[in-house]
C-alpha atoms as a PDB file:
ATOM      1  CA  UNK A   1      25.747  23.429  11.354  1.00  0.00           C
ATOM      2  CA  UNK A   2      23.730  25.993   9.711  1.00  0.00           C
ATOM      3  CA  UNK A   3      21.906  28.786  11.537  1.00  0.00           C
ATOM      4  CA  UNK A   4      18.441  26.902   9.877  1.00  0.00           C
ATOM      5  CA  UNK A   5      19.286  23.183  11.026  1.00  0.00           C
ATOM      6  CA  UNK A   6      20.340  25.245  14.576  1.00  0.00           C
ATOM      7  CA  UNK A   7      16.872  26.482  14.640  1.00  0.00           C
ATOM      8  CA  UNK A   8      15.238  23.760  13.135  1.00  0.00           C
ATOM      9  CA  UNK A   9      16.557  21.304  16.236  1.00  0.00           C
ATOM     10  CA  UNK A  10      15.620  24.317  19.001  1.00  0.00           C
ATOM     11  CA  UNK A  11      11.992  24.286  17.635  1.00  0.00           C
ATOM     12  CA  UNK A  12      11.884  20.646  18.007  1.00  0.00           C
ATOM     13  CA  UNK A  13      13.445  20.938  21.362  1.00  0.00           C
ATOM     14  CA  UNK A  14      10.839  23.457  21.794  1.00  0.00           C
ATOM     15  CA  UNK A  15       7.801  21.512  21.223  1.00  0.00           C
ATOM     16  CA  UNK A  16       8.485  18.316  23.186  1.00  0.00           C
ATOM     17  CA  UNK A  17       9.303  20.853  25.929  1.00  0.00           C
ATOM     18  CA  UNK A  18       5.806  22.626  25.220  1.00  0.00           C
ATOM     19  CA  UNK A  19       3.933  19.498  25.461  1.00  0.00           C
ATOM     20  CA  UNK A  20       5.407  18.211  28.264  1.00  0.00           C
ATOM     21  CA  UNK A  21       4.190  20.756  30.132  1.00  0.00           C
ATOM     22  CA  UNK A  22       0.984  20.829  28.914  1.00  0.00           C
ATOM     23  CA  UNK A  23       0.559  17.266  29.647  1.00  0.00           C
ATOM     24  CA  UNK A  24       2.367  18.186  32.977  1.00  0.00           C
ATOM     25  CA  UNK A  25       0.268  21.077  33.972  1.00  0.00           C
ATOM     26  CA  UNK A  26      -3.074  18.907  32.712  1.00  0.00           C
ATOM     27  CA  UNK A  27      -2.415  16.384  35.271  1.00  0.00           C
ATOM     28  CA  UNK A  28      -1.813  14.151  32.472  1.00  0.00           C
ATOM     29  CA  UNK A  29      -5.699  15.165  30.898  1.00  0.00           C
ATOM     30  CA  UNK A  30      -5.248  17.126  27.790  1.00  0.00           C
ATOM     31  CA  UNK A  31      -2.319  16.103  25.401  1.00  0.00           C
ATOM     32  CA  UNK A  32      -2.868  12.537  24.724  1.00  0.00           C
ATOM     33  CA  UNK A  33      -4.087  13.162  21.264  1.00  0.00           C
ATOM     34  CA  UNK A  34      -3.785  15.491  18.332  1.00  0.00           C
ATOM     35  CA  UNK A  35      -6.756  15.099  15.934  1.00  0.00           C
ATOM     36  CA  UNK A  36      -7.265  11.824  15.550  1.00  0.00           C
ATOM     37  CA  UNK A  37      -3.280  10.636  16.409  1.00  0.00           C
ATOM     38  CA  UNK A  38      -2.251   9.309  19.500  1.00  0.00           C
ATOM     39  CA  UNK A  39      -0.054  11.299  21.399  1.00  0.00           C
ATOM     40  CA  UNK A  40       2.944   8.839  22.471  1.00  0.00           C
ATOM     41  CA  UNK A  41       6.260   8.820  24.383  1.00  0.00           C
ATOM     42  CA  UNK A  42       9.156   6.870  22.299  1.00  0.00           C
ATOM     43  CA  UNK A  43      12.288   5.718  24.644  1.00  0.00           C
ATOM     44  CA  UNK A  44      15.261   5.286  22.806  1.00  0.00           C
ATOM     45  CA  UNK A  45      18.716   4.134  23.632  1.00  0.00           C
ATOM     46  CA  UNK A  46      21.051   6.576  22.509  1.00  0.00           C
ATOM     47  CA  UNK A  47      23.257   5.388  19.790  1.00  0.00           C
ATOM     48  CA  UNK A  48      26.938   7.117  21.119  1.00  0.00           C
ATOM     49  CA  UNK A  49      25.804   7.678  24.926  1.00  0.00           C
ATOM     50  CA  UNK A  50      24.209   4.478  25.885  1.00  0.00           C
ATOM     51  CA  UNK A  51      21.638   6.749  27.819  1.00  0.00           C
ATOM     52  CA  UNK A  52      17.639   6.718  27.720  1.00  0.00           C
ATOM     53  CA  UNK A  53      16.111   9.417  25.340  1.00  0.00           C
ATOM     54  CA  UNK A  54      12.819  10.248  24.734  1.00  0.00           C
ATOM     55  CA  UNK A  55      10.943  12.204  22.840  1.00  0.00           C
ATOM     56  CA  UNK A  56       7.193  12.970  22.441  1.00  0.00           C
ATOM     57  CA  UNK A  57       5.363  11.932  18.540  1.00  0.00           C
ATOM     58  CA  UNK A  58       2.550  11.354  17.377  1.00  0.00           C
ATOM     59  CA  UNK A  59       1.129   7.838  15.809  1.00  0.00           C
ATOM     60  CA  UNK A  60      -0.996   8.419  13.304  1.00  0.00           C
ATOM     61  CA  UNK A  61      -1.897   4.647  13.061  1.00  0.00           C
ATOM     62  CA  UNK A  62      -2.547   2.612  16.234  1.00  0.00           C
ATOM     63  CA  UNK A  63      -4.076  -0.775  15.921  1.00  0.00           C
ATOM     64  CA  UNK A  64      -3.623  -4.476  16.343  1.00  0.00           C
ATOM     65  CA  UNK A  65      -1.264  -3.144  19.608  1.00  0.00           C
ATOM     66  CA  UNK A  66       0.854  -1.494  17.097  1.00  0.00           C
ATOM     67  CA  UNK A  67       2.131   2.092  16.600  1.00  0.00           C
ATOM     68  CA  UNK A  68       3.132   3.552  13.268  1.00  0.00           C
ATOM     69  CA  UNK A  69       5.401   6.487  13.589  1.00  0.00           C
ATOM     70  CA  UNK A  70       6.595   8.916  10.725  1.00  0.00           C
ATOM     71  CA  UNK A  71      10.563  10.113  10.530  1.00  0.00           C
ATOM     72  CA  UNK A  72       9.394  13.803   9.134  1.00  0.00           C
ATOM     73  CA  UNK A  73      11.220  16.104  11.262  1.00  0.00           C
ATOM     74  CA  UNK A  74       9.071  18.705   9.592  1.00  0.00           C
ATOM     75  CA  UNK A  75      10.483  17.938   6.257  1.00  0.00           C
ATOM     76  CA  UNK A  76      14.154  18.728   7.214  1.00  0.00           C
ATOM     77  CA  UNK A  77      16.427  16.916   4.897  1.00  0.00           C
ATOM     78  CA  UNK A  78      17.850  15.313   7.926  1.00  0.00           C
ATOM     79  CA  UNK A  79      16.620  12.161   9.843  1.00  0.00           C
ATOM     80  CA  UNK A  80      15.131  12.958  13.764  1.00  0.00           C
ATOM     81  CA  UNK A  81      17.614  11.529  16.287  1.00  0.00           C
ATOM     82  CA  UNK A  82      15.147   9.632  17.695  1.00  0.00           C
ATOM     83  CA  UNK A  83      15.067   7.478  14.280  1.00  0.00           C
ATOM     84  CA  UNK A  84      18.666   7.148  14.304  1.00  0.00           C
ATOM     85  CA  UNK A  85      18.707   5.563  17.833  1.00  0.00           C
ATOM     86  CA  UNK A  86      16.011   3.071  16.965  1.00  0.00           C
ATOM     87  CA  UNK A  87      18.131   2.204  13.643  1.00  0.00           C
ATOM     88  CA  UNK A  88      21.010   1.600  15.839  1.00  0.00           C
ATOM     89  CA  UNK A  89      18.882  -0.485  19.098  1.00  0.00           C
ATOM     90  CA  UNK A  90      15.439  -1.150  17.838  1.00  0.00           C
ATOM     91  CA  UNK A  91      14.138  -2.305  21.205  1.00  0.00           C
ATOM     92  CA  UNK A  92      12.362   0.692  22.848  1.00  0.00           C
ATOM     93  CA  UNK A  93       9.527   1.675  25.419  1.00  0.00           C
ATOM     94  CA  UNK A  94       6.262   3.535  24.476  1.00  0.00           C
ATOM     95  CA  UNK A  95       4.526   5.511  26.947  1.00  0.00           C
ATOM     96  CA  UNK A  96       0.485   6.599  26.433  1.00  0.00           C
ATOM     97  CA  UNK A  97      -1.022   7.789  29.396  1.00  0.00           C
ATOM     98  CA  UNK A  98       1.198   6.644  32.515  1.00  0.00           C
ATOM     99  CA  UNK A  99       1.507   3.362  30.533  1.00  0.00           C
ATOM    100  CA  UNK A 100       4.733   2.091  28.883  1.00  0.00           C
ATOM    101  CA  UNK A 101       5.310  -1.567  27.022  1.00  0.00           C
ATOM    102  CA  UNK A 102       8.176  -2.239  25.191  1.00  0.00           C
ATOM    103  CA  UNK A 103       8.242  -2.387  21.226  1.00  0.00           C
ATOM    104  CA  UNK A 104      10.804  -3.757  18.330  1.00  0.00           C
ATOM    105  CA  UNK A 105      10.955  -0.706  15.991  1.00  0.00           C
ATOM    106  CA  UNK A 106      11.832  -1.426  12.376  1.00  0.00           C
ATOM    107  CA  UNK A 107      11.306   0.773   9.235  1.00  0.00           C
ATOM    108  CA  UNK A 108       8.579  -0.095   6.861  1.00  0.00           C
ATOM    109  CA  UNK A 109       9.837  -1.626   3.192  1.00  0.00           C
ATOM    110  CA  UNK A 110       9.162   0.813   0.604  1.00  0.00           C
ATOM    111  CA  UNK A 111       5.869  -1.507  -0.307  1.00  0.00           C
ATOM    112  CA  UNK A 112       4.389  -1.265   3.372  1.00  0.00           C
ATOM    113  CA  UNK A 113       4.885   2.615   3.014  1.00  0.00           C
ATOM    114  CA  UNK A 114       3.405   2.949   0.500  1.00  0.00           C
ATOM    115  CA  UNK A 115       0.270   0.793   1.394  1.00  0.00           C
ATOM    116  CA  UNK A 116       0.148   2.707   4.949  1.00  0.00           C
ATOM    117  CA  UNK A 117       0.784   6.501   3.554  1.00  0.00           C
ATOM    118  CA  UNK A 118      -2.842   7.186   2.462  1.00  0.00           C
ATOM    119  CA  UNK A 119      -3.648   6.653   5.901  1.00  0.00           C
ATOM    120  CA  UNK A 120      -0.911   8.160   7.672  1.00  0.00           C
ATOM    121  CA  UNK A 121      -1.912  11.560   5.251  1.00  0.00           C
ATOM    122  CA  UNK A 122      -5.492  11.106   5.596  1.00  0.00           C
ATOM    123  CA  UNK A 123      -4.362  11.534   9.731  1.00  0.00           C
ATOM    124  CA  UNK A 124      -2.431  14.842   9.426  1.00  0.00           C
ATOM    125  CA  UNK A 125      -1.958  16.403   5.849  1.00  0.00           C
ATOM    126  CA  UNK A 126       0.968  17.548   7.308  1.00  0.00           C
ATOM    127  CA  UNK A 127       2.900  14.642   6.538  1.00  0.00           C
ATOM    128  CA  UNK A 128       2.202  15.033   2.550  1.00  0.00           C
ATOM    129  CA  UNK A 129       4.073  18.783   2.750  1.00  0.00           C
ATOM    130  CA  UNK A 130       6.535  17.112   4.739  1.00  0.00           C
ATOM    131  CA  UNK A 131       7.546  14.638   2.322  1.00  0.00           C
ATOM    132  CA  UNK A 132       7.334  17.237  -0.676  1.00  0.00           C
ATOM    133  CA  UNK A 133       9.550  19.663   1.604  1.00  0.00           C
ATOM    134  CA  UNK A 134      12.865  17.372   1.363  1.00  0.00           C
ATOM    135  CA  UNK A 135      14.720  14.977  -1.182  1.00  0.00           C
ATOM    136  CA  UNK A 136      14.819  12.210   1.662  1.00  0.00           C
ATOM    137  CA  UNK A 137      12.738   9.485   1.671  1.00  0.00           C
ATOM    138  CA  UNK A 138      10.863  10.317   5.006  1.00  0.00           C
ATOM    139  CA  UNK A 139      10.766   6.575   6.977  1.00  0.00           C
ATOM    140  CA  UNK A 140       7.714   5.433   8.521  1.00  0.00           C
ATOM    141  CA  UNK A 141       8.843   2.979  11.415  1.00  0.00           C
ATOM    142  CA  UNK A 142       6.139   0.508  12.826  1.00  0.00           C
ATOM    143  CA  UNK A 143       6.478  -0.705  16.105  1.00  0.00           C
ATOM    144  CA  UNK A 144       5.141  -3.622  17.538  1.00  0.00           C
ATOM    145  CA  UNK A 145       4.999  -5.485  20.557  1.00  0.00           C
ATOM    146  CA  UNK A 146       7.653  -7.094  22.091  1.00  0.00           C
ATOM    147  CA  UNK A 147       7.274 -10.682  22.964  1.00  0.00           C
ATOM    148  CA  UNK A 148       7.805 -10.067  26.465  1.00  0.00           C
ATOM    149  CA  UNK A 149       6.189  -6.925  26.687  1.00  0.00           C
ATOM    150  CA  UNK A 150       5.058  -6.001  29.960  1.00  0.00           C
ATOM    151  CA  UNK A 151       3.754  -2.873  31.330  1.00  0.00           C
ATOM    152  CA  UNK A 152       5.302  -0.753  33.845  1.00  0.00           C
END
């Protein structure tokens, strides 16, 4: 591992730490959004340890009881874990605001990326650099409800 992947992961590490504590320290008030994205907490199975992971993301489409989530890792020419456990167990849990369901996660076809990109840009620009940044084709993953989705 290189000393830039080594800080790229810390600074991820970093920022889901951050933001847990802001949402922590809030009471749960500020946090739940980020311009006009949801704020969301994906719960993954790991794909070697079996064990719950989560991480916090942002959606920037949520309609129709659907999240669409964006694989960008801040352009790093590697996938996010978190995308790599969903490709291996696509069932998960989303949490907004105390609430969790549970989702089937599946990657978008290159044609429903392409029709939902000019909206996930138009959300955070951010996402445009991202996908300029690296030689992988950054996967947007759309979640949607589970048919027995239930709320805990």
């Amino acid at each position: 591992m290189t000393t830039l992947t080594t800080l790229t992961d810390a600074g991820m590490r970093a920022m889901n730490a951050v933001h847990r504590a802001l949402l922590a320290i809030s009471g749960g008030r500020v946090g739940w959004r980020l311009g006009p994205m949801v704020v969301l907490e994906l719960h993954t199975v790991g794909r070697s340890s079996g064990f719950r992971r989560s991480t916090m993301l942002t959606a920037p489409i949520h309609r129709d009881g659907r999240f669409v989530l964006v694989a960008s890792k801040g352009g790093d020419d590697r996938d996010p874990q978190w995308y790599k456990n969903l490709c291996a167990e696509p069932d998960v849990e989303i949490s907004v605001r105390g609430t969790t369901g549970r989702y089937r996660a599946r990657t978008a076809s290159d044609a429903e990326k392409q029709e939902l990109w000019p909206e996930i840009v138009a959300s955070y620009r951010g996402y445009a650099a991202y996908q300029r940044r690296t030689s992988r084709n950054i996967p947007v993953v759309i979640c949607e409800p589970a048919d027995d989705n239930s709320t805990s």
